[in-house]
C-alpha atoms as a PDB file:
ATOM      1  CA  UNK A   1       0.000   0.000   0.000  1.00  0.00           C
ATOM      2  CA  UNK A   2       1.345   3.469  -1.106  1.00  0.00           C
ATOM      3  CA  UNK A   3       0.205   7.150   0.172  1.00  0.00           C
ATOM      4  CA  UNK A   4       0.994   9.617  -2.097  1.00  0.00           C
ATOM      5  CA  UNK A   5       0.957  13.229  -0.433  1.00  0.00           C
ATOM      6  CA  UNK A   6       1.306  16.440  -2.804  1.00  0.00           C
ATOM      7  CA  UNK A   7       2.400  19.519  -1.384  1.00  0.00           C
ATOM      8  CA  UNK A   8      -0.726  21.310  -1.580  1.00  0.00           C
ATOM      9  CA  UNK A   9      -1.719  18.799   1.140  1.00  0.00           C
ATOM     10  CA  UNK A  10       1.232  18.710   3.196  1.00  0.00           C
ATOM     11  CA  UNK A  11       1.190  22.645   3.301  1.00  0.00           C
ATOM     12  CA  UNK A  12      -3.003  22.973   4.258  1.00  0.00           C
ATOM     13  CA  UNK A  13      -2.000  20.408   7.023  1.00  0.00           C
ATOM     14  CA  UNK A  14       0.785  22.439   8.482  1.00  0.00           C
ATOM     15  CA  UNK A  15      -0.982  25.183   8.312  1.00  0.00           C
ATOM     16  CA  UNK A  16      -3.438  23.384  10.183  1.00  0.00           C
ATOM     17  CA  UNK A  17      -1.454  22.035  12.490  1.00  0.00           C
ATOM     18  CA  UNK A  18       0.350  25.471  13.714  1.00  0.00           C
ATOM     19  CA  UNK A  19      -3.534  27.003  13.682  1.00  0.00           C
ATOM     20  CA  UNK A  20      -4.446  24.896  16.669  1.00  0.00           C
ATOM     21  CA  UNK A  21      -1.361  25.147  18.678  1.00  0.00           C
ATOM     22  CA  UNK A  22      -2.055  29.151  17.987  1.00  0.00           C
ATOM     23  CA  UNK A  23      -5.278  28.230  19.640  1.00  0.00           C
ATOM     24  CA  UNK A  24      -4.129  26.491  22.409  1.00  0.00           C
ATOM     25  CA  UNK A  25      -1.185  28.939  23.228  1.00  0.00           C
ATOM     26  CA  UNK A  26      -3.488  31.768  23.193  1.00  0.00           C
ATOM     27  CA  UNK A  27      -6.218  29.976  25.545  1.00  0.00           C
ATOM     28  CA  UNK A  28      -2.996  29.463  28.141  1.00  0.00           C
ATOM     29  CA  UNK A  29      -2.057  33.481  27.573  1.00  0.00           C
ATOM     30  CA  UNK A  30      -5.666  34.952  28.251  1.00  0.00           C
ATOM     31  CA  UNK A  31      -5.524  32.080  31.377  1.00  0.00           C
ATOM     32  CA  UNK A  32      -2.739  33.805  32.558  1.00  0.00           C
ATOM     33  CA  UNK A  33      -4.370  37.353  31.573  1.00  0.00           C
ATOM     34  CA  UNK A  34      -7.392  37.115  34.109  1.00  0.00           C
ATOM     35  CA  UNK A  35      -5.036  35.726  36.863  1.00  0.00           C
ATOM     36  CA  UNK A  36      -3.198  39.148  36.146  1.00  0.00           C
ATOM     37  CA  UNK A  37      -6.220  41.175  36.190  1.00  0.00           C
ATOM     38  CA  UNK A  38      -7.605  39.781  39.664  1.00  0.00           C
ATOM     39  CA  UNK A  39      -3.828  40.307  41.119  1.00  0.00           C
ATOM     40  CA  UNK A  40      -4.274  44.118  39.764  1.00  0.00           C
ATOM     41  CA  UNK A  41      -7.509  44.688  40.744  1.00  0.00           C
ATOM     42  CA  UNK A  42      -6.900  43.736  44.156  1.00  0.00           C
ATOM     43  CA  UNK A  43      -3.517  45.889  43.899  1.00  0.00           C
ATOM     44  CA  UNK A  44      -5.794  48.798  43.263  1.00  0.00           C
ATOM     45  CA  UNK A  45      -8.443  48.319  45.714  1.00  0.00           C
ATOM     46  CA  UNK A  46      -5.597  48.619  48.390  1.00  0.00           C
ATOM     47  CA  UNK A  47      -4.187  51.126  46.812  1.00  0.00           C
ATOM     48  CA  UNK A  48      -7.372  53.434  47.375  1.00  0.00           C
ATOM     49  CA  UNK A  49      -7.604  52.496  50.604  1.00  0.00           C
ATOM     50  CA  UNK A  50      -4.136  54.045  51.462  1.00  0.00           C
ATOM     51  CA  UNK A  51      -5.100  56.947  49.048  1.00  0.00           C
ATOM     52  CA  UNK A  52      -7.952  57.672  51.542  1.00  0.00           C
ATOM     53  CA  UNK A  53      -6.206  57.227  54.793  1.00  0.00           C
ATOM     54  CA  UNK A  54      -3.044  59.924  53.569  1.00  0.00           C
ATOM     55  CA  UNK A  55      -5.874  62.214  52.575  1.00  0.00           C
ATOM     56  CA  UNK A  56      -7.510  61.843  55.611  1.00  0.00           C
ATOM     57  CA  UNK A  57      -4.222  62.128  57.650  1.00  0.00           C
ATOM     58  CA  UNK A  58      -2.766  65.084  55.627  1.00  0.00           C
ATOM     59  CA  UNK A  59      -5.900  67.157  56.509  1.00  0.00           C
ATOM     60  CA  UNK A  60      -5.637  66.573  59.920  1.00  0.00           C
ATOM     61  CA  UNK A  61      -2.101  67.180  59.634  1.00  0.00           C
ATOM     62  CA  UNK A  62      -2.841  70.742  58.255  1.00  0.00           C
ATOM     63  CA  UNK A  63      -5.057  71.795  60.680  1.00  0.00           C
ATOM     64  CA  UNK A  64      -2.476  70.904  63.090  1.00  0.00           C
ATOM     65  CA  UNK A  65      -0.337  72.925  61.654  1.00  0.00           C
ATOM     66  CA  UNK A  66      -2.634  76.136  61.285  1.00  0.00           C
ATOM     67  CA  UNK A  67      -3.021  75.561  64.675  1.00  0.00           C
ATOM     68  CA  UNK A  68       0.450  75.557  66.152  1.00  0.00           C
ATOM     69  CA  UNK A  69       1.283  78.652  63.856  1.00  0.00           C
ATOM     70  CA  UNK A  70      -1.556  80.491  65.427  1.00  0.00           C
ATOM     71  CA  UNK A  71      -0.050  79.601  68.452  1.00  0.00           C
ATOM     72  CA  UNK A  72       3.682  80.735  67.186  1.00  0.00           C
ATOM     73  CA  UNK A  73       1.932  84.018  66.140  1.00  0.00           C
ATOM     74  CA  UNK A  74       0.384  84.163  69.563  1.00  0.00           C
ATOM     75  CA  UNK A  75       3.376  84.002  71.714  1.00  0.00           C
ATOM     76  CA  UNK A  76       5.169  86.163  69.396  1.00  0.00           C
ATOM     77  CA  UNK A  77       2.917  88.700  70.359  1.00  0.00           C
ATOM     78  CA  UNK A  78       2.592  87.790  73.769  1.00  0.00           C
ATOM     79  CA  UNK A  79       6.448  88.583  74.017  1.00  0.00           C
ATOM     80  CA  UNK A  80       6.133  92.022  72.446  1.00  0.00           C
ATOM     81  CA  UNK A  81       3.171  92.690  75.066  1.00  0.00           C
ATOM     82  CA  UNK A  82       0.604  93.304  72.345  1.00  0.00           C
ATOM     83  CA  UNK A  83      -1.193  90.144  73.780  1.00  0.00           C
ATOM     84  CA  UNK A  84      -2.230  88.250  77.353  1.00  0.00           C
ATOM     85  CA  UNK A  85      -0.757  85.557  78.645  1.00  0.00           C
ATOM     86  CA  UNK A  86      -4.013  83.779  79.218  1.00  0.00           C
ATOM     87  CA  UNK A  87      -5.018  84.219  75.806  1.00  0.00           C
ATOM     88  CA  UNK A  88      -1.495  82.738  74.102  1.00  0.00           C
ATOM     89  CA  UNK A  89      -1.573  79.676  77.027  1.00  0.00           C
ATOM     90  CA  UNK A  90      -5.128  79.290  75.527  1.00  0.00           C
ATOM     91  CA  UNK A  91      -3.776  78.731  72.338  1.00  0.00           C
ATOM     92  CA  UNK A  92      -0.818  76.482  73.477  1.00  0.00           C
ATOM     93  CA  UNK A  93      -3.671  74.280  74.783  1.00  0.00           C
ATOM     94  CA  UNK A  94      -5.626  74.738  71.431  1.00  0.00           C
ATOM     95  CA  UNK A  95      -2.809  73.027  70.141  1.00  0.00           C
ATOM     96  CA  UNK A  96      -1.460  70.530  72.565  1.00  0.00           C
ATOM     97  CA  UNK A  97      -5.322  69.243  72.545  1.00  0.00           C
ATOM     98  CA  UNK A  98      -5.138  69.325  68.448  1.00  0.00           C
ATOM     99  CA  UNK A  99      -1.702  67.094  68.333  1.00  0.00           C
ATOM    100  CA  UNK A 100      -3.236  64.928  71.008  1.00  0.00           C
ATOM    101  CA  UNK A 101      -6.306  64.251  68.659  1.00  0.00           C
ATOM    102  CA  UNK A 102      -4.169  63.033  65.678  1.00  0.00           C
ATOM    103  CA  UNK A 103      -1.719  60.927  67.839  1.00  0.00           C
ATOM    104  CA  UNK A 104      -4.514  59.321  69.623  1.00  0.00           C
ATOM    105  CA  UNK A 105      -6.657  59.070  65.950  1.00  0.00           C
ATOM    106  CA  UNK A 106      -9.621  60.876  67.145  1.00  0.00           C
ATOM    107  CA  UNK A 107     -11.115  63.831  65.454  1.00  0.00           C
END
């Protein structure tokens, strides 16, 4: 018994051939896509939690500091005399009471 293959053949069944391992190696890549996609999305969703927290913190942060430089601008001018004491020991408190808040992470 004799098969007799021309090259029109051969070719259509290479051609073939590589088609389906094209299949299969692009069924393994979008496999490997979505496993990507779940790592990132989770990436992300921690990532906006941090976002919040630093925006939360650097607000607090800068009322903190518009507090202690009302207090700086209060002792200045409780040292020139333009100012009581009670008043600029008021503000030291403000302030003391304001870092307290953020160390302790109340608001």
């Amino acid at each position: 018994m004799s098969v007799t293959l021309d090259l029109k053949t051969l070719l259509i069944a290479l051609v073939l051939i590589a088609l389906i391992v094209l299949i299969i190696y692009v069924i393994f890549l979008v496999k490997k896509l979505m496993v990507t996609l779940e790592h990132t999305d989770k990436v992300l969703e921690d990532v906006e939690v941090v976002t919040a927290i630093a925006a939360e913190r650097s607000q607090d942060v800068d009322s903190i500091i518009t507090n202690v430089s009302g207090t700086v601008a209060d002792l200045s001018d409780a040292v020139k005399g333009n100012e009581s004491t009670v008043s600029a020991i008021a503000s030291i408190a403000k302030s003391a009471a304001s870092i307290k808040g953020i160390m302790s992470g109340d608001k």
